[in-house]
PDB file of N, CA and C in Angstrom:
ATOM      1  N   UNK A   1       6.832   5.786  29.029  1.00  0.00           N
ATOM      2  CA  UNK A   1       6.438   5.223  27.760  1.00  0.00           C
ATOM      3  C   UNK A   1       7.561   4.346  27.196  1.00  0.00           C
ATOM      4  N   UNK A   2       8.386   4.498  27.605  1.00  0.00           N
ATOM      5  CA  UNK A   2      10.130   3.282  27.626  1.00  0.00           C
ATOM      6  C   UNK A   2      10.179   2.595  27.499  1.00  0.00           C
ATOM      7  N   UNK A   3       9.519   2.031  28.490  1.00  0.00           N
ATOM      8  CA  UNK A   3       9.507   0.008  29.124  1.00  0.00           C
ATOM      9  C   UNK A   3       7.784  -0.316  28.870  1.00  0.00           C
ATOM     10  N   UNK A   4       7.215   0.942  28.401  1.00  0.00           N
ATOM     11  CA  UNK A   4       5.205   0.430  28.423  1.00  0.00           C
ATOM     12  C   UNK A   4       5.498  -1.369  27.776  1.00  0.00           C
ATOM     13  N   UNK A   5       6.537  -1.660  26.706  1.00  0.00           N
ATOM     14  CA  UNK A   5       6.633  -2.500  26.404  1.00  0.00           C
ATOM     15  C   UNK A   5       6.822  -3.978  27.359  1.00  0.00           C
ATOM     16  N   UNK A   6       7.632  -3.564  27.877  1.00  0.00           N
ATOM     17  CA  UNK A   6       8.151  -4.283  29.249  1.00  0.00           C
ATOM     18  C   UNK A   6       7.153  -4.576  30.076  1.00  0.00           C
ATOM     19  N   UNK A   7       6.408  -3.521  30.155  1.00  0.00           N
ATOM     20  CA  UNK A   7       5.579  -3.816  31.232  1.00  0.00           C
ATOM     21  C   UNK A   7       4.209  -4.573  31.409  1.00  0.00           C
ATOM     22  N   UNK A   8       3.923  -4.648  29.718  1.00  0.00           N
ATOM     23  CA  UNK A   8       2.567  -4.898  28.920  1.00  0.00           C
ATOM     24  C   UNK A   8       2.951  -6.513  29.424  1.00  0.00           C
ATOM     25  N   UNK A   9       4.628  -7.502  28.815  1.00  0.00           N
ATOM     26  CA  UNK A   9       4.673  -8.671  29.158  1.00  0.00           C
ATOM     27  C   UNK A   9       4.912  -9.174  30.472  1.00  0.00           C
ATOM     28  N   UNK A  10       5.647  -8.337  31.516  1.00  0.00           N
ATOM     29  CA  UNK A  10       5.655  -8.507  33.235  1.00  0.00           C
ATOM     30  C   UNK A  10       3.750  -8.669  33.538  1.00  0.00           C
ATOM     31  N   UNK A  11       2.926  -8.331  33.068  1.00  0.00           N
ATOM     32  CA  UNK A  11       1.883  -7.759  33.898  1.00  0.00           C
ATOM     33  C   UNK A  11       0.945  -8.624  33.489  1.00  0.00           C
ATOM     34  N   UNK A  12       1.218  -8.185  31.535  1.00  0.00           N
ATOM     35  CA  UNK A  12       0.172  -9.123  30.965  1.00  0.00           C
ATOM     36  C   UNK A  12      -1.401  -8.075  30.935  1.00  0.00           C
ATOM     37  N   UNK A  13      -2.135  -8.525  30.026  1.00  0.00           N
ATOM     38  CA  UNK A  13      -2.951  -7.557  29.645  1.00  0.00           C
ATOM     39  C   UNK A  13      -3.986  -7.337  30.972  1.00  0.00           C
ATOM     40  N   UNK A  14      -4.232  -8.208  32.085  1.00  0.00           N
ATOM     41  CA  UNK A  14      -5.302  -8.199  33.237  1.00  0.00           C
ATOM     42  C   UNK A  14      -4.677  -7.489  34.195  1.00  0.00           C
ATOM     43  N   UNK A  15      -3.020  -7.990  34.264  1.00  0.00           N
ATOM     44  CA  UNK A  15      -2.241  -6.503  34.911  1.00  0.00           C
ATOM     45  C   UNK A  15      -2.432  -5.809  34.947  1.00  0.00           C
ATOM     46  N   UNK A  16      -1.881  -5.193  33.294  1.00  0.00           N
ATOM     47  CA  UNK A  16      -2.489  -3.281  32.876  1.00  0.00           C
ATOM     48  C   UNK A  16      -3.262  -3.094  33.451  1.00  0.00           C
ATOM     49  N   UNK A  17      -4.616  -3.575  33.045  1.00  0.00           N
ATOM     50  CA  UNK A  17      -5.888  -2.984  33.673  1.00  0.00           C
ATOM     51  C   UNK A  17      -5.940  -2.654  35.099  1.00  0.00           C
ATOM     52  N   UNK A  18      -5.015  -3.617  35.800  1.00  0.00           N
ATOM     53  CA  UNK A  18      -5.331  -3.754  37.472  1.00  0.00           C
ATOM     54  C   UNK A  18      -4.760  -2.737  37.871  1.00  0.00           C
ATOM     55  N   UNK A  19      -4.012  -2.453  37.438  1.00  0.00           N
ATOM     56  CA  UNK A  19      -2.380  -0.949  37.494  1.00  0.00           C
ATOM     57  C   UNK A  19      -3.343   0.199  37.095  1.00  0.00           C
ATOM     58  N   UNK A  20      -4.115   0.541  35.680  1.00  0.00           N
ATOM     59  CA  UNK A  20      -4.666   1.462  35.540  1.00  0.00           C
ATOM     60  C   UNK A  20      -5.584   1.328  36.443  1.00  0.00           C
ATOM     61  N   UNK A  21      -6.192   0.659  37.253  1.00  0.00           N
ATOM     62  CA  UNK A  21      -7.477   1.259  37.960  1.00  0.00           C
ATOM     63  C   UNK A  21      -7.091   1.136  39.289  1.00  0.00           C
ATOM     64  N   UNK A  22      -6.421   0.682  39.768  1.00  0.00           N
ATOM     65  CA  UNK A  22      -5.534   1.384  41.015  1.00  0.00           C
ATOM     66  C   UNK A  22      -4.606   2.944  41.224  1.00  0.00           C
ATOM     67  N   UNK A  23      -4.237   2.946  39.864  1.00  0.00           N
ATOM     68  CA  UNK A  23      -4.087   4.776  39.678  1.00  0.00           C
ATOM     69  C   UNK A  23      -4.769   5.303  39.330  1.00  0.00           C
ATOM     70  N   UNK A  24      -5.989   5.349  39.105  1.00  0.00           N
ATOM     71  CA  UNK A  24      -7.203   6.216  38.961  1.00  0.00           C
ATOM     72  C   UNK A  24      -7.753   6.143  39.991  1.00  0.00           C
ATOM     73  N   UNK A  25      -7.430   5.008  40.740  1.00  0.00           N
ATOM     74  CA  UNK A  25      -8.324   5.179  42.447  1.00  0.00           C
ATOM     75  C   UNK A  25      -7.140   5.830  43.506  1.00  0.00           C
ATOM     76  N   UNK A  26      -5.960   5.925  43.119  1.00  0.00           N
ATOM     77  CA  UNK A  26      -4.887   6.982  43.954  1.00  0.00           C
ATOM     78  C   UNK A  26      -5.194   8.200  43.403  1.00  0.00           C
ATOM     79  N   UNK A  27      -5.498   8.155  42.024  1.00  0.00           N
ATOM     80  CA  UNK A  27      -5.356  10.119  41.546  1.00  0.00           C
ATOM     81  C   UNK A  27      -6.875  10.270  42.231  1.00  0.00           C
ATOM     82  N   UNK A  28      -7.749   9.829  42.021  1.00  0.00           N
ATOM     83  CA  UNK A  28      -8.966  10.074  42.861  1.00  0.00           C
ATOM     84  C   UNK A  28      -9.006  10.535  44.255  1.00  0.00           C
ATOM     85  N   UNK A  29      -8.337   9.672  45.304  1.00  0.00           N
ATOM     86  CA  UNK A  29      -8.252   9.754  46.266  1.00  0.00           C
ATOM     87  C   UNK A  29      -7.642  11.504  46.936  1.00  0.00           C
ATOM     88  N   UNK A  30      -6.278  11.531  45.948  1.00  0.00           N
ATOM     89  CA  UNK A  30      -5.791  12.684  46.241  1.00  0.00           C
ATOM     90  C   UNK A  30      -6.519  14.079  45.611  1.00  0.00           C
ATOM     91  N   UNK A  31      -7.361  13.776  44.654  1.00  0.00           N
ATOM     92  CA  UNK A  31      -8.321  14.531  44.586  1.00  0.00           C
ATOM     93  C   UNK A  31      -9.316  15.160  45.385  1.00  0.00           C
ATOM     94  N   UNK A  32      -9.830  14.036  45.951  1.00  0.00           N
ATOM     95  CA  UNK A  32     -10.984  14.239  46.935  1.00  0.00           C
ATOM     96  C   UNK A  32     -10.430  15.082  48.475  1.00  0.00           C
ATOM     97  N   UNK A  33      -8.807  14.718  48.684  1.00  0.00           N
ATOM     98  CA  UNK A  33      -7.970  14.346  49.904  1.00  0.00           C
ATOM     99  C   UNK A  33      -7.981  16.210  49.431  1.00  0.00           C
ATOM    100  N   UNK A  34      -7.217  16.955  48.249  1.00  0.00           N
ATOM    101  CA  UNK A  34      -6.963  18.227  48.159  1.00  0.00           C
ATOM    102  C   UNK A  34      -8.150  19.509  48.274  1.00  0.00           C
ATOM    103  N   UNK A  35      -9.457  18.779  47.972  1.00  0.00           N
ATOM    104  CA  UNK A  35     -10.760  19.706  47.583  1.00  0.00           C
ATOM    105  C   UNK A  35     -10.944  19.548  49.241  1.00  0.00           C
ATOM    106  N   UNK A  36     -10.806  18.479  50.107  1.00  0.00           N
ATOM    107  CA  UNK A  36     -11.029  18.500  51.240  1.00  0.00           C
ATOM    108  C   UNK A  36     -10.657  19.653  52.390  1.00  0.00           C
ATOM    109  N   UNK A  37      -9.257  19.755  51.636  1.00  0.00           N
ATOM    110  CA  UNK A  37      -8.428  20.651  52.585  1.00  0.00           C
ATOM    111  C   UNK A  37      -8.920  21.766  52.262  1.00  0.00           C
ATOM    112  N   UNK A  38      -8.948  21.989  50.991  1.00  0.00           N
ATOM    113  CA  UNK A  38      -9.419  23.449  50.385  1.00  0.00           C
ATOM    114  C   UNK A  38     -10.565  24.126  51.520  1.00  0.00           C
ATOM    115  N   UNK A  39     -11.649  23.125  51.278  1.00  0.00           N
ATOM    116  CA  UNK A  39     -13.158  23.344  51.974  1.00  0.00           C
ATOM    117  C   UNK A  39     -13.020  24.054  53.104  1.00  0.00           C
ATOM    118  N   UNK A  40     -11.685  23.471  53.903  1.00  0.00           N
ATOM    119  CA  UNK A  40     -11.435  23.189  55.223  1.00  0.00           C
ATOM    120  C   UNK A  40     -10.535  24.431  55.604  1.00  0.00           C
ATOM    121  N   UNK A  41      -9.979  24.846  54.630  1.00  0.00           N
ATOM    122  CA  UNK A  41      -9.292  26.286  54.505  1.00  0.00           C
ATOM    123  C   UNK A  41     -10.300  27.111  54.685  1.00  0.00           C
ATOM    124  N   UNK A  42     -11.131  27.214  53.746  1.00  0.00           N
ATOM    125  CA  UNK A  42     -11.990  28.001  53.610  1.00  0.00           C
ATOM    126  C   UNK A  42     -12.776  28.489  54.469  1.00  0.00           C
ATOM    127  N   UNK A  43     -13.337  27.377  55.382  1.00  0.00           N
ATOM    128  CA  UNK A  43     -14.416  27.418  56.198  1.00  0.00           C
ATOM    129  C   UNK A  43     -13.579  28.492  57.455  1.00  0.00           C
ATOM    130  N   UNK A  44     -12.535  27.620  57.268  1.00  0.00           N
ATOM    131  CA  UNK A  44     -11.557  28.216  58.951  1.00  0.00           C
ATOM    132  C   UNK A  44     -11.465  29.993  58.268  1.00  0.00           C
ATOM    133  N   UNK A  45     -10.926  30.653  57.381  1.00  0.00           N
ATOM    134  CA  UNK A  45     -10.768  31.656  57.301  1.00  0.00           C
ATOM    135  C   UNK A  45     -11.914  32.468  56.986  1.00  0.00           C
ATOM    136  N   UNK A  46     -13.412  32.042  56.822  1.00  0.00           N
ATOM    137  CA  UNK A  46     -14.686  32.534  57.129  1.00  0.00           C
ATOM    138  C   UNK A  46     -15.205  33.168  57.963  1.00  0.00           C
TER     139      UNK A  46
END
């Protein structure tokens, strides 16, 4: 939250956006990537 300032003028407001929805498609990913393994735990110790 430091540099959010900094980063708002490097990026520019179409930046931000591009940054936030590329980390919502990484936290996603590792979402899907952890429930995967889980499943995959699961099944094997069944």
């Amino acid at each position: 939250m430091r540099f959010s300032g900094v980063v708002k003028k490097v990026f520019r407001p179409a930046g931000v956006v591009l940054l936030a929805r590329v980390a919502g498609m990484l936290l996603a990913a590792i979402a899907v990537q952890m429930i995967a393994d889980s499943v995959t735990a699961f099944v094997r110790a069944a």
